[in-house]
C-alpha atoms as a PDB file:
ATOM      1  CA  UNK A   1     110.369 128.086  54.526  1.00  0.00           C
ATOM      2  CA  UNK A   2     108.940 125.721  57.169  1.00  0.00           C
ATOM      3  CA  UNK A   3     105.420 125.688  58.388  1.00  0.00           C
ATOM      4  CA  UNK A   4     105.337 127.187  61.599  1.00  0.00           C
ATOM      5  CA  UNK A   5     102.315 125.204  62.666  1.00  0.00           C
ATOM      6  CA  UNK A   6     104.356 122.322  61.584  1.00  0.00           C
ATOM      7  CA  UNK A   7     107.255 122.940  63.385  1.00  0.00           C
ATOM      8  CA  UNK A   8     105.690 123.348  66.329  1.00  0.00           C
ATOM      9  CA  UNK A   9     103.838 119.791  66.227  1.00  0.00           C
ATOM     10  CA  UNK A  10     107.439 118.348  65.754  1.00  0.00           C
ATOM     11  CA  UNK A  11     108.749 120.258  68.743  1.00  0.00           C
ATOM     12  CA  UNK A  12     105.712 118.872  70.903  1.00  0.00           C
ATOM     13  CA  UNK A  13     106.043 115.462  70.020  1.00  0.00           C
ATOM     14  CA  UNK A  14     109.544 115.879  70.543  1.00  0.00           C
ATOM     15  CA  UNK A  15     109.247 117.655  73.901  1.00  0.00           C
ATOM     16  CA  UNK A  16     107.191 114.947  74.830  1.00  0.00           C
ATOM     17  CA  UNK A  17     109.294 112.161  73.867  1.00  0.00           C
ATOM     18  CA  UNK A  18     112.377 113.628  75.615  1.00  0.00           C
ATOM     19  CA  UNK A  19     110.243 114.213  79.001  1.00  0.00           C
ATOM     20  CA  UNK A  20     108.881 110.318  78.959  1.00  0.00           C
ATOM     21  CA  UNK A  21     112.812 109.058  78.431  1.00  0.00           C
ATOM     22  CA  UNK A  22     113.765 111.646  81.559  1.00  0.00           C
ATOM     23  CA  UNK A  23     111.006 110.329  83.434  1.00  0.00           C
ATOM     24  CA  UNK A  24     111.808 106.594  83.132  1.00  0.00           C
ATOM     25  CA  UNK A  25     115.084 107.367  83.667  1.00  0.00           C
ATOM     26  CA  UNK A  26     114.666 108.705  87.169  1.00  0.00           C
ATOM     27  CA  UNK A  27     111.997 105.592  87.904  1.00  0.00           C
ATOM     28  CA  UNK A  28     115.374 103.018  86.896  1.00  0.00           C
ATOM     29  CA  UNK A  29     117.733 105.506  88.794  1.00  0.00           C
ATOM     30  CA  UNK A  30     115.435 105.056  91.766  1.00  0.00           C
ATOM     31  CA  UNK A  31     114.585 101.974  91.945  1.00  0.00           C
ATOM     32  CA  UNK A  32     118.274 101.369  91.908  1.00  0.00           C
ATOM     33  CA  UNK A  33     118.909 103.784  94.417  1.00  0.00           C
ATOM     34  CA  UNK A  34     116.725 101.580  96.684  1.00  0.00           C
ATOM     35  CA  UNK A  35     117.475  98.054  95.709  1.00  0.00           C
ATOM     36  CA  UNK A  36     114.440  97.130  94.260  1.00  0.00           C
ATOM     37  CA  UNK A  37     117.045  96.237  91.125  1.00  0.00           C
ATOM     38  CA  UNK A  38     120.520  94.722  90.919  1.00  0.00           C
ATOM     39  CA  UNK A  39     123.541  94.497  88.905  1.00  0.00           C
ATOM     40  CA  UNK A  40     124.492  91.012  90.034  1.00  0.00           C
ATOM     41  CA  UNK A  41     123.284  88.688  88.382  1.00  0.00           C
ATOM     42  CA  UNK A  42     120.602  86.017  90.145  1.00  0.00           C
ATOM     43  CA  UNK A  43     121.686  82.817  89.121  1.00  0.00           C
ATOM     44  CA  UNK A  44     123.581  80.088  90.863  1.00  0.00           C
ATOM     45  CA  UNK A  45     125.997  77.870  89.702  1.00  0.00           C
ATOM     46  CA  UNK A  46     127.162  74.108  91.345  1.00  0.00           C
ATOM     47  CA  UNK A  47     130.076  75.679  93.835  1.00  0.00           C
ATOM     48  CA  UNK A  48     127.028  78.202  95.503  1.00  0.00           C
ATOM     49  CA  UNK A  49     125.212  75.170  96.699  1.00  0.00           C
END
């Protein structure tokens, strides 16, 4: 059998992982949301001048 001590580091470091990934997440979410990023693309070819 498993260490339970053990097992519960993992599902720490785990738990911890997973919330920093949701939390980002939600930051890129928003800052879509808002504008502060875009989809399109920023650059500007010859017939744009």
């Amino acid at each position: 059998m498993a260490d339970q001590a053990g097992l519960k580091w993992v599902g720490v470091i785990f738990a911890t992982v997973t919330l920093a990934v949701m939390i980002t997440t939600g930051m890129v979410v928003k800052g879509y949301a808002v504008g502060s990023y875009s989809l399109e693309s920023a650059t500007t070819t010859l017939s744009d001048r």
